[in-house]
Protein backbone atom coordinates (compact mmCIF):
# COMPACT_ATOMS: atom_id res chain seq x y z
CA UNK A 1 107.26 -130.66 -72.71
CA UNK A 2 108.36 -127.44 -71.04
CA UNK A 3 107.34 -126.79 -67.35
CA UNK A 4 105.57 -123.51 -68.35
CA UNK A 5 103.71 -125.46 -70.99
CA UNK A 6 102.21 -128.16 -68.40
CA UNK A 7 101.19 -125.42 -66.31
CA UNK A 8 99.51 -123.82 -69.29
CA UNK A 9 97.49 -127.04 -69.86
CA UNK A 10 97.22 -127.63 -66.21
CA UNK A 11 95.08 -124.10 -66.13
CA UNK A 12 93.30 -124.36 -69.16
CA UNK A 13 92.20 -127.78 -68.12
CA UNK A 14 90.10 -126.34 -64.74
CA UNK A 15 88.58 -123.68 -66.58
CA UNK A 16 84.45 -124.15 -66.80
CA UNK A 17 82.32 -121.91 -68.82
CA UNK A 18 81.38 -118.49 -67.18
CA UNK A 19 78.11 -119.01 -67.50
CA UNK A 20 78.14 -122.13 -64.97
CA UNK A 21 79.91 -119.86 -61.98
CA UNK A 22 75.94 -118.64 -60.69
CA UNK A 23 74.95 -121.95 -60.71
CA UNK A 24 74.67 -124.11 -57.79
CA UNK A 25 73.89 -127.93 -57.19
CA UNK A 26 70.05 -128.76 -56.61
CA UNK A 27 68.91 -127.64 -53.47
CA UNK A 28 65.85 -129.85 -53.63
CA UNK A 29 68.38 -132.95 -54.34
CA UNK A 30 70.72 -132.56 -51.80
CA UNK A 31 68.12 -132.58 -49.56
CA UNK A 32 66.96 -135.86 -50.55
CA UNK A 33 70.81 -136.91 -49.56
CA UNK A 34 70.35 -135.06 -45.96
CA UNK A 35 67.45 -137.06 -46.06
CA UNK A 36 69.03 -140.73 -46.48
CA UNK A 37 71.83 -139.57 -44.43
CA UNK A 38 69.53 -139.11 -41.17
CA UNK A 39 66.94 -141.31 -42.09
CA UNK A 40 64.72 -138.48 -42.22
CA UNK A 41 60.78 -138.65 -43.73
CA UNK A 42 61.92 -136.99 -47.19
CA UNK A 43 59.33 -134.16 -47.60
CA UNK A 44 61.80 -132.15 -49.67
CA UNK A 45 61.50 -133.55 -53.02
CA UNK A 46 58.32 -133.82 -55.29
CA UNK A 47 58.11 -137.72 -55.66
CA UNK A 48 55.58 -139.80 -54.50
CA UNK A 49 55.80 -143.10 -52.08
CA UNK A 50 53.53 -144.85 -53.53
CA UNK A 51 52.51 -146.70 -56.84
CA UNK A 52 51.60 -145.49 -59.93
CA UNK A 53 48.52 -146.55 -61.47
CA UNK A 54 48.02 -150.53 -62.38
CA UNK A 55 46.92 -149.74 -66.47
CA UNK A 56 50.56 -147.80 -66.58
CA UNK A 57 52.27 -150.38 -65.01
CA UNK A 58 50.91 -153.60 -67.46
CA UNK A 59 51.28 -150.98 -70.65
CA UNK A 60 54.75 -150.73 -70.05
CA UNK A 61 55.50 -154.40 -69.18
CA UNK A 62 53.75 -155.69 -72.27
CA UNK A 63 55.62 -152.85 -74.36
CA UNK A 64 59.13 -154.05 -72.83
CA UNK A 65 58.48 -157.29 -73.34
CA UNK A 66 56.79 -156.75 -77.23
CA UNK A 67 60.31 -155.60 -77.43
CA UNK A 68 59.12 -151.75 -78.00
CA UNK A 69 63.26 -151.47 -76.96
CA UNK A 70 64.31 -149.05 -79.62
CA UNK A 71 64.55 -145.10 -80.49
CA UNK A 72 60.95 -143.71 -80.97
CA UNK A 73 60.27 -141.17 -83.26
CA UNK A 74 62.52 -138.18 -81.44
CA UNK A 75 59.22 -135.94 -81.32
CA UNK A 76 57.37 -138.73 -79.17
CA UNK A 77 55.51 -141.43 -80.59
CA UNK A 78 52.14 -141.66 -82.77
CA UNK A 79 50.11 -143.07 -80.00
CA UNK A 80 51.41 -140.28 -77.16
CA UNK A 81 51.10 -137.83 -79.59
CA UNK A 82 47.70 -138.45 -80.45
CA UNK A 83 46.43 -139.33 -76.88
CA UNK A 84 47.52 -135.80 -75.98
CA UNK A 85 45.49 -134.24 -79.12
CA UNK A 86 42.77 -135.93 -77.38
CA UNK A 87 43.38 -135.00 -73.84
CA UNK A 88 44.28 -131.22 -74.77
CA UNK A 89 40.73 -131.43 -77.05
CA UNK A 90 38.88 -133.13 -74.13
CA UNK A 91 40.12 -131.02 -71.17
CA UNK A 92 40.12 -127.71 -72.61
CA UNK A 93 38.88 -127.16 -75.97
CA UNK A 94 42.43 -126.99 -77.63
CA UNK A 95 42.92 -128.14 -81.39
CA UNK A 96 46.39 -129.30 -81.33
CA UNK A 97 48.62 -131.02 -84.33
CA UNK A 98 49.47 -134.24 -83.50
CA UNK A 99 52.33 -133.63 -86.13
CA UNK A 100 53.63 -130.43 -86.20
CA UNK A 101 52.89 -128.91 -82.29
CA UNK A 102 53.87 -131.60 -79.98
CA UNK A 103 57.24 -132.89 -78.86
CA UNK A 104 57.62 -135.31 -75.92
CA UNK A 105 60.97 -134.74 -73.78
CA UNK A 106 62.58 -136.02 -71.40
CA UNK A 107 60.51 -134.65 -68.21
CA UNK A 108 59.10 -130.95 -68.25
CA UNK A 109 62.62 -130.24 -67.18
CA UNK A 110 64.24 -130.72 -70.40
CA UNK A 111 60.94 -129.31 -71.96
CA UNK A 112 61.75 -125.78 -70.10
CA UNK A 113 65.30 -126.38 -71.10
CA UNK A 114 64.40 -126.82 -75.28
CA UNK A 115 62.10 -123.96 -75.01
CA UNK A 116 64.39 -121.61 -73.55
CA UNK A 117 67.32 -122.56 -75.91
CA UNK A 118 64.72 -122.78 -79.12
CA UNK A 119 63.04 -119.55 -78.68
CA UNK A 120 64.96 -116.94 -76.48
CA UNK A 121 68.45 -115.18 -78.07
CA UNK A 122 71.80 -113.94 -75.76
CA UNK A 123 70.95 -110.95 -74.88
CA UNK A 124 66.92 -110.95 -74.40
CA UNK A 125 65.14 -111.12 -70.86
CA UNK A 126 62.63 -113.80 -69.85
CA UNK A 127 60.86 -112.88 -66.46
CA UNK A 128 60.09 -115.36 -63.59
CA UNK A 129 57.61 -114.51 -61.40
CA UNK A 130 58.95 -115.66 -57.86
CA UNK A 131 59.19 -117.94 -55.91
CA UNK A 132 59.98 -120.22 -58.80
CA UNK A 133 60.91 -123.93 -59.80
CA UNK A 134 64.83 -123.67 -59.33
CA UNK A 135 65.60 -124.55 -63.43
CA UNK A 136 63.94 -121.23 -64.18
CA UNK A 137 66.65 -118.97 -64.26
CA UNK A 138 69.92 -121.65 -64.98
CA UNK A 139 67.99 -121.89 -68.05
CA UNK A 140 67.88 -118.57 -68.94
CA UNK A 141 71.39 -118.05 -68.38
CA UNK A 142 71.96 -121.13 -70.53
CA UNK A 143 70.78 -119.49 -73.38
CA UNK A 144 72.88 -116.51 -72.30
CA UNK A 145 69.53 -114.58 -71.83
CA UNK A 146 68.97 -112.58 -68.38
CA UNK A 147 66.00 -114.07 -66.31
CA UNK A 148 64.23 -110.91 -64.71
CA UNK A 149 62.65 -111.82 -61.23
CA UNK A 150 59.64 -110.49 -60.45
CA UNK A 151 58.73 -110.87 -56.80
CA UNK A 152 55.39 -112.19 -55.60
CA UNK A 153 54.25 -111.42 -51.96
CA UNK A 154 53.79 -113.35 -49.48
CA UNK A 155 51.29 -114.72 -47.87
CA UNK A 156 48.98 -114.34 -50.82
CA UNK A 157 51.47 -114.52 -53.73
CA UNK A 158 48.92 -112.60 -55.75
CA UNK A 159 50.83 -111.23 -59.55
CA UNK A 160 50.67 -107.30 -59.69
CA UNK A 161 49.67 -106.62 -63.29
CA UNK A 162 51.44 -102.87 -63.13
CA UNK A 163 54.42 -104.75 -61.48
CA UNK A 164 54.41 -106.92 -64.12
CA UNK A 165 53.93 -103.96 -66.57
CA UNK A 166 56.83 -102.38 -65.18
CA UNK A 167 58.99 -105.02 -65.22
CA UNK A 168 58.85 -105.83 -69.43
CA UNK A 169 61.31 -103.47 -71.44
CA UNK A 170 62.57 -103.99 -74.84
CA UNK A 171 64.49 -106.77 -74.67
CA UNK A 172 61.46 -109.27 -72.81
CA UNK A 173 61.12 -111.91 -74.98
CA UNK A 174 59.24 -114.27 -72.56
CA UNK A 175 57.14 -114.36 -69.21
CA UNK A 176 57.71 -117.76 -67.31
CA UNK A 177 54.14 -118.59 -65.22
CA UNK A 178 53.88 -121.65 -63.47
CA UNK A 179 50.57 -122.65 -62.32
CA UNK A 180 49.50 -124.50 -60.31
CA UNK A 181 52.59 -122.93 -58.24
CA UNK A 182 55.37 -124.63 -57.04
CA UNK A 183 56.63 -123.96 -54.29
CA UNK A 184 53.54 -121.32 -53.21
CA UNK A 185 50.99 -123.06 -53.85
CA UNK A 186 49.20 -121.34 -55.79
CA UNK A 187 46.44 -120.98 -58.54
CA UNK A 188 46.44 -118.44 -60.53
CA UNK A 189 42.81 -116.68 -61.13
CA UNK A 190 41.35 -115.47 -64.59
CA UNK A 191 42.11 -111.79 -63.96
CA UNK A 192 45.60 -112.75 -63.34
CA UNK A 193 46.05 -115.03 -66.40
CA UNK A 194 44.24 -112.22 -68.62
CA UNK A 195 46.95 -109.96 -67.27
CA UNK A 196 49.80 -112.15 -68.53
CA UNK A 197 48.00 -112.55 -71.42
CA UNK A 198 47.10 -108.51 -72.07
CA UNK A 199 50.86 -107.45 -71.68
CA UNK A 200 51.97 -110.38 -73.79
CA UNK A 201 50.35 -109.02 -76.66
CA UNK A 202 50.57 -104.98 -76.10
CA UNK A 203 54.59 -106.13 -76.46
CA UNK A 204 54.46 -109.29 -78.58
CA UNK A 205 56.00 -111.49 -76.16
CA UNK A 206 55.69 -114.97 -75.26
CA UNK A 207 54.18 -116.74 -72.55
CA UNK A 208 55.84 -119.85 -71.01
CA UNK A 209 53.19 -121.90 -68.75
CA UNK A 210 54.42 -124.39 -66.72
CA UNK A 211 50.95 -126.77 -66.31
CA UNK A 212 52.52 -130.02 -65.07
CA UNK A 213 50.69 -130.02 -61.40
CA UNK A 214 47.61 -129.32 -63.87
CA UNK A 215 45.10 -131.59 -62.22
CA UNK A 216 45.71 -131.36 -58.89
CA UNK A 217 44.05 -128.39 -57.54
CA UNK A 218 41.71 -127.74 -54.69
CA UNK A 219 40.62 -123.87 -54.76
CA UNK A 220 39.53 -122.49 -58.15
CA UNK A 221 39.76 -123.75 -61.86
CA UNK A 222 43.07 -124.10 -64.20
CA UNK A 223 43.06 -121.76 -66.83
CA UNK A 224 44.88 -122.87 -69.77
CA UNK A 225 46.50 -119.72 -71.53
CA UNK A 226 46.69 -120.97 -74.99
CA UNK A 227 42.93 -120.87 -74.84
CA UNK A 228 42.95 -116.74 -73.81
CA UNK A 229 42.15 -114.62 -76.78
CA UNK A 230 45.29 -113.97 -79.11
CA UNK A 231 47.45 -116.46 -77.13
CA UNK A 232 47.02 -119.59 -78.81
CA UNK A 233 50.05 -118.69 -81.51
CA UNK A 234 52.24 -117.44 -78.52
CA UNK A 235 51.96 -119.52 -75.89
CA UNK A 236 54.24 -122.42 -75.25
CA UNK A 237 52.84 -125.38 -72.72
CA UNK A 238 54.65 -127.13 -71.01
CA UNK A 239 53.38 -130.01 -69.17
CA UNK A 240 54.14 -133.71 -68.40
CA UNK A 241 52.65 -137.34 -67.10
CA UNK A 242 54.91 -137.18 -63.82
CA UNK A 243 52.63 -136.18 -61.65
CA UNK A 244 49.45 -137.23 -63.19
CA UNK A 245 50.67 -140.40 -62.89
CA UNK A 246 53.05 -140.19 -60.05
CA UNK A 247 55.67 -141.49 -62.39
CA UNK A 248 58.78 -139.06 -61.76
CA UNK A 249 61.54 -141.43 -62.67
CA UNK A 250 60.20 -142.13 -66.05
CA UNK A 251 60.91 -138.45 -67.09
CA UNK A 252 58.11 -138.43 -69.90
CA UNK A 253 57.47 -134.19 -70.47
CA UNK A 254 55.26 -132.89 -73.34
CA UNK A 255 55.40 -129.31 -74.93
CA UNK A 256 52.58 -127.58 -77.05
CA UNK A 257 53.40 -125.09 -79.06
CA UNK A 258 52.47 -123.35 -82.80
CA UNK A 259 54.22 -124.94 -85.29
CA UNK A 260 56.56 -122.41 -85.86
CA UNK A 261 57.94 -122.65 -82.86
CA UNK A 262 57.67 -126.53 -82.30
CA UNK A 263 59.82 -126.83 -85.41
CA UNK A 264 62.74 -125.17 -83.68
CA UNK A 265 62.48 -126.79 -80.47
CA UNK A 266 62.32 -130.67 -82.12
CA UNK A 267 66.00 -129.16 -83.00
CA UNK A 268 67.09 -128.67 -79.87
CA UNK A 269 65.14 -131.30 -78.00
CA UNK A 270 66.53 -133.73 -80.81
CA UNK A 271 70.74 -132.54 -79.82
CA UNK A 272 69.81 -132.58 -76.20
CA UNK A 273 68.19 -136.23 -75.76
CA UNK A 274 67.37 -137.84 -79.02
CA UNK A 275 64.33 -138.79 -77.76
CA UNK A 276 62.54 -140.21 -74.27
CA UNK A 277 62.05 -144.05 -73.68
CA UNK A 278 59.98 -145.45 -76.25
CA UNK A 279 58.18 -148.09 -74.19
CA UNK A 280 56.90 -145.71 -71.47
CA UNK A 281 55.75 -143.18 -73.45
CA UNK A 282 53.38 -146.30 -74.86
CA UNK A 283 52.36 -146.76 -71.37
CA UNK A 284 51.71 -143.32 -70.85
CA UNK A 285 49.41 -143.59 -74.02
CA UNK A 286 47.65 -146.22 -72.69
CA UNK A 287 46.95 -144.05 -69.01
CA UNK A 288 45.89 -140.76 -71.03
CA UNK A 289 43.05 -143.02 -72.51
CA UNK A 290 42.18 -145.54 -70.60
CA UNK A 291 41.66 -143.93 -67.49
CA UNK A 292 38.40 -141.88 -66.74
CA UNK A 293 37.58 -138.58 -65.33
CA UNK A 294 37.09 -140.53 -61.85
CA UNK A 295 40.58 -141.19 -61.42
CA UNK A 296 41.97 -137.06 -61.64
CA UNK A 297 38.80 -136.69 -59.51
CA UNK A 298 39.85 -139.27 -57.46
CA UNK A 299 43.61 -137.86 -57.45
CA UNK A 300 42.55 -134.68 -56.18
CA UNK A 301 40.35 -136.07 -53.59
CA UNK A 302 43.32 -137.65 -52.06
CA UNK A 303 45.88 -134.78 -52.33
CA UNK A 304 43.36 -132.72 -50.68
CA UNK A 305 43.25 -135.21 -47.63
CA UNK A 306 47.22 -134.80 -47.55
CA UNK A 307 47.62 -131.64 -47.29
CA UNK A 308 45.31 -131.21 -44.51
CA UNK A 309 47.30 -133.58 -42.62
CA UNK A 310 50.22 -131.98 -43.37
CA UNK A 311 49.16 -128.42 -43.27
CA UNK A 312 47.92 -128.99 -39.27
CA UNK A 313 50.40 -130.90 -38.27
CA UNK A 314 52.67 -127.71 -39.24
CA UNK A 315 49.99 -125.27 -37.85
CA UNK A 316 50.08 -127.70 -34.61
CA UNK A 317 54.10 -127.71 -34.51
CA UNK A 318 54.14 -123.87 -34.61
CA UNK A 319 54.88 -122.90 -37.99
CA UNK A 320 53.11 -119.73 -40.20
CA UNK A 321 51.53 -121.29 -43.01
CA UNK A 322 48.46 -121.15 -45.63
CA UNK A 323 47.16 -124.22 -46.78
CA UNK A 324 48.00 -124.34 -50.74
CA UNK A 325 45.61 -123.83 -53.84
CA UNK A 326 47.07 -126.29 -55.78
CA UNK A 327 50.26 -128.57 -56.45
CA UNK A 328 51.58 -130.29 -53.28
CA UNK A 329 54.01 -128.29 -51.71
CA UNK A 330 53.27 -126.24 -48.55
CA UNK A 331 55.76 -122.98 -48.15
CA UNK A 332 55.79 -122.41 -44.32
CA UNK A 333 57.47 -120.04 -41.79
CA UNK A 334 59.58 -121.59 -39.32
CA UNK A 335 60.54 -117.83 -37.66
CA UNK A 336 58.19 -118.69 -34.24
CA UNK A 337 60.34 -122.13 -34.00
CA UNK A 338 63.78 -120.97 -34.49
CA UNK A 339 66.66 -117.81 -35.21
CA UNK A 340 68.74 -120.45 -37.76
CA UNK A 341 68.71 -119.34 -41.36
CA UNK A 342 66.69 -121.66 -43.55
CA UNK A 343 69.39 -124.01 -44.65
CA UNK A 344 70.91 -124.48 -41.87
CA UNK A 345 67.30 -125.26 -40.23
CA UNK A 346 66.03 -127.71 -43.02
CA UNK A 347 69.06 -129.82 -42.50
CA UNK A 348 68.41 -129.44 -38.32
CA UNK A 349 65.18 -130.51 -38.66
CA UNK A 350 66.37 -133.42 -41.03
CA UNK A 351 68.81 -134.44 -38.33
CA UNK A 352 67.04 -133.84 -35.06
CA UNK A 353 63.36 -134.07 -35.94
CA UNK A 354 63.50 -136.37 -38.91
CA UNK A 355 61.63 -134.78 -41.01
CA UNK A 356 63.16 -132.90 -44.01
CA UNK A 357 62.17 -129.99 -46.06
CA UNK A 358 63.82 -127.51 -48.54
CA UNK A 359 65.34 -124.42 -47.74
CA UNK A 360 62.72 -121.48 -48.83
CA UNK A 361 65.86 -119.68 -50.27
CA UNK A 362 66.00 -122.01 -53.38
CA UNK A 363 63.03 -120.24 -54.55
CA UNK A 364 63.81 -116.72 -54.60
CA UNK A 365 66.66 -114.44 -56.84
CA UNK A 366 67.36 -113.02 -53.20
CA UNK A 367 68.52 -115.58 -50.58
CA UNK A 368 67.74 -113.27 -47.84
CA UNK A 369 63.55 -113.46 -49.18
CA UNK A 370 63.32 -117.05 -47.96
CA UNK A 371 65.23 -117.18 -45.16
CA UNK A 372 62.76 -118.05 -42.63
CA UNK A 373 60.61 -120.07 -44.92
CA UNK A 374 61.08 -123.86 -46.02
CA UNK A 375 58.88 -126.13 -48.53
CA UNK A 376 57.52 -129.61 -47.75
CA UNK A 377 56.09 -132.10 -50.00
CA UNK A 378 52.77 -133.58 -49.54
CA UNK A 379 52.89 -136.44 -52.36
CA UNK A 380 53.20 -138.98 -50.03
CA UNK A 381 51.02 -141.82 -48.65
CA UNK A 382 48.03 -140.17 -45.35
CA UNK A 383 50.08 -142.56 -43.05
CA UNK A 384 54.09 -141.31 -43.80
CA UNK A 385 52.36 -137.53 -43.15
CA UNK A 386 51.16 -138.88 -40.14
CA UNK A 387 54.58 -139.89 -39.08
CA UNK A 388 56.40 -137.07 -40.19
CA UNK A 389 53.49 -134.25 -38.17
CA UNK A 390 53.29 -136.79 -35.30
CA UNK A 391 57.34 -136.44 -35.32
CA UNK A 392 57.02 -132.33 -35.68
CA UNK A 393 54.47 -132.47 -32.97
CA UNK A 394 56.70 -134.34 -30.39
CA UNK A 395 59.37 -132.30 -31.60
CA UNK A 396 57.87 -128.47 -30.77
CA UNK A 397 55.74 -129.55 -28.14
């Protein structure tokens, strides 16, 4: 072969797809590596430290070993499916189709992933209302679609319905709402959901919800959008048992959507992953009904007692923060504590402190927004928050 020819191939070889060059590696994971690398108490990602609920645990042991080993149905199976008609009729007066408007993915993560690729063309606009879950706008660009930011403020993170208004032209074929919020925190109200909801259908557009902190809230009520007058045929939920059932690594996500829609993203869904593990989404039958009302109660109860730990420990150490609405994550300013940027502090406070958050800039279409702000995780056991405060405390003091 000619030299000119091997340098050909040698070029072609290390060229990736355009539409990869704005990505960049998980923020939120690499901190999890800072984390190992300093020992430091991980409050940068979402995963809880302790166990997930005995009745999960059995239903998946006895599925495993009833050798329940092979591909499910790629939509989910029968019993998940059904156990979420149940839970979506219980919880919130939703008629859903077992058959024709659920599909169970591989974590709400590939759920947002489907969705985008099944409903939203190159070329179209899908606004994210920031700060947002870091997949939000890779997965727009995925579909070669343009995510349009939308910028919530700080320290109340309240959506602007004329800023919203302002922000939909022509080419919006979605709005992205995540709520609870991660990373802020918060819950959004009625008016606020009716607002989504209003300019939705003046423009026949979509709405996305993100629901999977659902259940744990402490200030206000959940309001499911589907149930909002008009929405139900174009609104697509997305959801999961991860944090429910503080089962992360099982990656078991569920979407709701009309049929016409759910058609197209079993397509995509089924090309991505085939389908998600058959024997825990048996288990995760088996949680949705076997376990009562007392145990989300009970959930909440508890997060609530973490994130006041957490939330003055950080007021104690100096930082600028709110306690959250809902989800557990804490956004908090670190500007009284230190003049570093907010990488370059979360992986400082990692190493020195031993404590480790995520950089607040992962959240925002502007690095420069969340400079001075970082994100810590409260799904973790009353007593490693009290190590990881009692370490900020001696830290600042």
């Amino acid at each position: 072969m000619a030299p000119n020819s091997i340098i050909a191939m040698n070029h072609m070889n290390h060229r990736t797809a355009a539409r990869t060059h704005t990505f960049t590696e998980s923020v939120i994971r690499e901190m999890t590596r800072v984390a190992r690398r300093h020992d430091a108490i991980n409050l940068a990602q979402g995963f809880p430290d302790f166990p997930a609920p005995g009745l999960l645990k059995d239903a998946a042991c006895r599925a495993i070993q009833g050798d329940v080993n092979q591909y499910a149905v790629t939509w989910g199976t029968s019993g998940l499916r059904r156990a979420l008609t149940d839970k979506y009729r219980e919880w919130y007066g939703l008629e859903v189709d077992p058959d024709r408007e659920i599909t169970v993915t591989c974590g709400a993560t590939e759920a947002m992933a489907a969705v985008m690729l099944a409903a939203v063309d190159p070329g179209e606009e899908v606004i994210v209302l920031e700060p947002f879950y870091e997949n939000y706008g890779p997965d727009a660009i995925l579909c070669d679609a343009a995510p349009v930011f939308l910028p919530l403020r700080p320290p109340g993170f309240r959506l602007d319905p004329d800023e919203l208004r302002r922000a939909v032209t022509s080419r919006t074929r979605a709005i992205v709402i995540n709520t609870p919020n991660n990373p802020s925190g918060r819950v959004f109200d009625r008016d606020e959901m009716t607002a989504v909801a209003d300019i939705c259908r003046e423009h026949d557009i979509l709405a996305i919800t993100d629901e999977i902190y659902e259940h744990i809230i402490y200030e206000g009520e959940h309001i499911a959008m589907a149930m909002l007058p008009g929405m139900r045929d174009r609104t697509i939920v997305i959801s999961g048992l991860s944090k429910t059932f503080s089962i992360t690594g099982w990656r078991i996500g569920t979407i709701i959507a009309p049929q016409y829609l759910t058609s197209a993203i079993r397509k995509v869904h089924d090309f991505l992953t085939v389908g998600a593990p058959a024997p825990l989404q048996e288990a995760c039958a088996t949680g949705l009904q076997g376990l009562p009302r007392d145990y989300y109660d009970g959930m909440a109860r508890d997060y609530l007692e973490r994130r006041d730990i957490l939330h003055a420990g950080l007021r104690d150490s100096g930082f600028g923060c709110s306690p959250p609405e809902g989800a557990y994550y804490i956004m908090a300013d670190f500007s009284p504590l230190s003049g570093l940027d907010d990488i370059a502090f979360s992986t400082f406070l990692a190493k020195e402190a031993g404590v480790a958050p995520v950089p607040g800039s992962s959240f925002f279409s502007r690095p420069e927004d969340g400079a001075k702000l970082v994100r810590f995780a409260f799904c973790k056991r009353a007593e490693t928050l009290q190590r990881a405060v009692e370490r900020l405390r001696a830290f600042f003091s």
